[in-house]
Protein backbone atom coordinates (compact mmCIF):
# COMPACT_ATOMS: atom_id res chain seq x y z
CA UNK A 1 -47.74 59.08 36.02
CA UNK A 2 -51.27 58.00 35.13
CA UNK A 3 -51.69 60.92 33.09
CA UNK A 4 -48.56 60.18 30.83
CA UNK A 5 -48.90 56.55 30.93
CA UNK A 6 -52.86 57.01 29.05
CA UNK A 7 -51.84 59.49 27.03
CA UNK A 8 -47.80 58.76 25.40
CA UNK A 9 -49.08 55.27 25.07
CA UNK A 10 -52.67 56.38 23.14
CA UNK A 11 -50.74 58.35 20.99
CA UNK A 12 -48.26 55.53 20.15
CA UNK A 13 -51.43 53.89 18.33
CA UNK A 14 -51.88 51.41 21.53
CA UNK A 15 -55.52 51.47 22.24
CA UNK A 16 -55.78 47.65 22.80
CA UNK A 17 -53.29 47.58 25.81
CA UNK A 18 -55.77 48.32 28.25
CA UNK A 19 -57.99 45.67 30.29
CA UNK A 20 -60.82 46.70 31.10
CA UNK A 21 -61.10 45.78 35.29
CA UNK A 22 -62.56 47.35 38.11
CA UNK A 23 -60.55 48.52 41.04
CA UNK A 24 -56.94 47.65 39.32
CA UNK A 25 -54.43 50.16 39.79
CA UNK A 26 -53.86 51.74 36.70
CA UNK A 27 -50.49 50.11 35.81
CA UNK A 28 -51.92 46.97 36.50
CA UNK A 29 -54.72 47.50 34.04
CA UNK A 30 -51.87 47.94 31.28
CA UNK A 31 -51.99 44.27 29.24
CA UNK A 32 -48.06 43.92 29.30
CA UNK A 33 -48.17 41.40 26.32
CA UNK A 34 -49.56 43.64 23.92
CA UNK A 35 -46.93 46.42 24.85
CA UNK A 36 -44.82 47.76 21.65
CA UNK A 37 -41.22 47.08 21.92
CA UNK A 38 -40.42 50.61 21.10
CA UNK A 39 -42.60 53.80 20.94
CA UNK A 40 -41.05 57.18 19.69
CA UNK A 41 -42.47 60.59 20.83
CA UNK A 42 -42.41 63.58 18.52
CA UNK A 43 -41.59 66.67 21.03
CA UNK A 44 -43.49 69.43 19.80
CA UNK A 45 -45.39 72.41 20.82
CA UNK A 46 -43.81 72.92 24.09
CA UNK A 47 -42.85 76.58 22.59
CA UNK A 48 -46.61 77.51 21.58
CA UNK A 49 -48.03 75.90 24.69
CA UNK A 50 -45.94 78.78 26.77
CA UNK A 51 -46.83 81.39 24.56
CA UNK A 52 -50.56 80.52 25.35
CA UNK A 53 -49.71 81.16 28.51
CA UNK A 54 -47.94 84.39 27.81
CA UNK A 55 -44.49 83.16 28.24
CA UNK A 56 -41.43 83.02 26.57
CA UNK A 57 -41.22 79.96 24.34
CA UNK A 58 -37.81 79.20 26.37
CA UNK A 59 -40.32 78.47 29.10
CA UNK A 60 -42.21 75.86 27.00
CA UNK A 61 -39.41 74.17 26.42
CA UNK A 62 -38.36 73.43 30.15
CA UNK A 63 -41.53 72.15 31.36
CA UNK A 64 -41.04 69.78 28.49
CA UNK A 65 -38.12 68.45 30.36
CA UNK A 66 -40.17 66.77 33.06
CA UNK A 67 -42.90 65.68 30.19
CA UNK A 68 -39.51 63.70 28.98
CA UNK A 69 -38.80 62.47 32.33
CA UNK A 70 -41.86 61.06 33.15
CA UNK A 71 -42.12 59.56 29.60
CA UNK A 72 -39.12 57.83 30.20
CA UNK A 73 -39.75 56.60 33.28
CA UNK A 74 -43.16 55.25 32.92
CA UNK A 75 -41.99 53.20 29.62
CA UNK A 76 -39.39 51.67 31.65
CA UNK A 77 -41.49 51.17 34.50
CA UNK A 78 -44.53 49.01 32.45
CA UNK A 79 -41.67 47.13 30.20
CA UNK A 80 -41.26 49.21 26.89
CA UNK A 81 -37.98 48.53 25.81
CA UNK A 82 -36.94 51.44 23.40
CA UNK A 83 -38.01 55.15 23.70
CA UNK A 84 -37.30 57.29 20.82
CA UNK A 85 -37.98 61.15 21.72
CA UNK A 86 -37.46 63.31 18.14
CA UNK A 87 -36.74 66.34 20.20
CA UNK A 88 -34.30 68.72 17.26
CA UNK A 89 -35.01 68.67 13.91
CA UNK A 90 -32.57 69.72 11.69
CA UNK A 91 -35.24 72.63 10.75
CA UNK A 92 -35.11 73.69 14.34
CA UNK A 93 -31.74 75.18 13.56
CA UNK A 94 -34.05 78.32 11.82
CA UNK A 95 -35.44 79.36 14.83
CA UNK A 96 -34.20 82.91 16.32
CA UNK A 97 -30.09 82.47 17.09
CA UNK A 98 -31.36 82.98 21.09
CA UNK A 99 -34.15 80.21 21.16
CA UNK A 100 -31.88 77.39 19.94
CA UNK A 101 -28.96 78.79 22.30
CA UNK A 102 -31.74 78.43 25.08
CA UNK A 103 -32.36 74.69 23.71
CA UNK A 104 -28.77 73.70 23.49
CA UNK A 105 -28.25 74.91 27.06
CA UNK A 106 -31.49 73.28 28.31
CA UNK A 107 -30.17 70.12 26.74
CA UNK A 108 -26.68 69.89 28.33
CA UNK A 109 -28.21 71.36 31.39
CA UNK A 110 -30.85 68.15 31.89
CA UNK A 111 -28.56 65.59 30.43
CA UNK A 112 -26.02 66.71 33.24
CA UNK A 113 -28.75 66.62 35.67
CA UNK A 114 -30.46 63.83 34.40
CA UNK A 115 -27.95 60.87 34.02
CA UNK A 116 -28.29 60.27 37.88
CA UNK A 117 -31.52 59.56 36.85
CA UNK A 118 -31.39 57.19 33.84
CA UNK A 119 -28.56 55.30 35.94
CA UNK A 120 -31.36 54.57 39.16
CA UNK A 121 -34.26 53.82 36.42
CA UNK A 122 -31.29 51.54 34.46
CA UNK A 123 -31.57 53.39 31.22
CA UNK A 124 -29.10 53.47 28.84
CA UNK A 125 -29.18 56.89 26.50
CA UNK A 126 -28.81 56.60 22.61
CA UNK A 127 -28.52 59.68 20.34
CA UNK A 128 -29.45 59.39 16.56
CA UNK A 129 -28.94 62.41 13.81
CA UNK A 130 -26.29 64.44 12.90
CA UNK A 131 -24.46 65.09 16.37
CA UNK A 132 -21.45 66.79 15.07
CA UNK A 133 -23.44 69.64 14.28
CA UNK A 134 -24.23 70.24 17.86
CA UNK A 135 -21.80 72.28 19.76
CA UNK A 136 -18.82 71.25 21.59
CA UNK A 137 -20.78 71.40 25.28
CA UNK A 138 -23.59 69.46 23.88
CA UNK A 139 -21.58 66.27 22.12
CA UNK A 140 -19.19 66.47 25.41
CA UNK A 141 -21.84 65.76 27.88
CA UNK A 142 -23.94 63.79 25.44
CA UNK A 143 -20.81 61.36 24.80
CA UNK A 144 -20.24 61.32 28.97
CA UNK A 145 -23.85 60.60 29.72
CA UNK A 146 -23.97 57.68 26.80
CA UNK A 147 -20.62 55.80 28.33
CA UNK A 148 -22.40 56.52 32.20
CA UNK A 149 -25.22 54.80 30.92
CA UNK A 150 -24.24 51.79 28.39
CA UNK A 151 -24.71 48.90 31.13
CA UNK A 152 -27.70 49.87 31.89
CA UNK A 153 -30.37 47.09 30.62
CA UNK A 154 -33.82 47.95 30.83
CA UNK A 155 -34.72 50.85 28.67
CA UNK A 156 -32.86 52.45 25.51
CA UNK A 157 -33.61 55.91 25.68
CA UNK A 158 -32.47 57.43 22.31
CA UNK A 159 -32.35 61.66 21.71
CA UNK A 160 -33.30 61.88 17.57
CA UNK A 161 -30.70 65.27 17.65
CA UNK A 162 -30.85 67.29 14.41
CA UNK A 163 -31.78 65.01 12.69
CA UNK A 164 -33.86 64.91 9.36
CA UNK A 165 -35.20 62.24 6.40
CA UNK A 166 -32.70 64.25 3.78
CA UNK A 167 -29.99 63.91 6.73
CA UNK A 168 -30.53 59.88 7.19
CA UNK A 169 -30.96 59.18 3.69
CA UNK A 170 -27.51 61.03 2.53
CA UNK A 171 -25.78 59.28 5.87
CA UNK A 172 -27.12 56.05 4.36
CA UNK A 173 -25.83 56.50 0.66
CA UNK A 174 -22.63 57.04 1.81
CA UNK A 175 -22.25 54.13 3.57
CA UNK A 176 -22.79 52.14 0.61
């Protein structure tokens, strides 16, 4: 967990949340006051990372499942209090017909597996963008996992699900 702790939090912009103190652990070097409230995570690259390695980008995209879970359970753990991951932009849905079947079943696939999960960390799940575009599996088990989880208290763990600027701003203007 040190690993993700230094680096999701350096990327959030955090650089001053560190003391600076000999033989601390280090979650006890984190300087809980200065802690953001909320940090969001853009998931990307998971698909070129595999084919680096000479894998299917499919196989990216899992090992970015435990990236999420121990994102999500280090933020609770130090005190964040929203975690945003963007993890399907509406763009995504141009990617080969077979790579975002692959990501819809990896995504009701760890949601099913994962609620156990967010329920012993306390973390209530959130989804943001334009859900009824998923398919039927997806909003199903999203929808279960979100009423599982909405007692739990110490983290909000939001999914950003094709979502998009265009999409938000057109949801907003008709709400006016």
């Amino acid at each position: 967990l040190q690993r993700v702790y230094l680096s999701k939090i350096r990327q959030a912009g955090c650089r001053l949340l560190f003391r600076d103190v000999g033989e601390m652990s280090f979650k006890e070097k984190i300087n809980t006051e200065r802690l953001p409230e909320h940090i969001a995570i853009i998931m990307d690259g998971n698909g070129r990372w595999a084919q680096k390695r000479g894998q299917l980008r499919v196989f990216g995209h899992e090992h970015g499942v435990n990236a999420v879970r121990e994102a999500s359970e280090g933020a609770a753990e130090i005190g964040i209090s929203y975690l945003t991951l963007y993890a399907f932009s509406t763009e995504n849905w141009n990617r080969p017909k077979q790579e975002v079947e692959s990501l819809m079943h990896l995504l009701v696939e760890t949601i099913d597996k994962e609620t156990p999960t967010l329920m012993k960390n306390g973390i209530r799940l959130n989804t943001i963008g334009d859900i009824d575009s998923l398919g039927d599996d997806c909003r199903k088990q999203l929808f279960k996992a979100i009423e599982t989880t909405k007692e739990n208290k110490r983290m909000t763990l939001t999914l950003a699900l094709s979502y998009s600027s265009r999409w938000e701003i057109n949801r907003a203007a008709q709400n006016i």
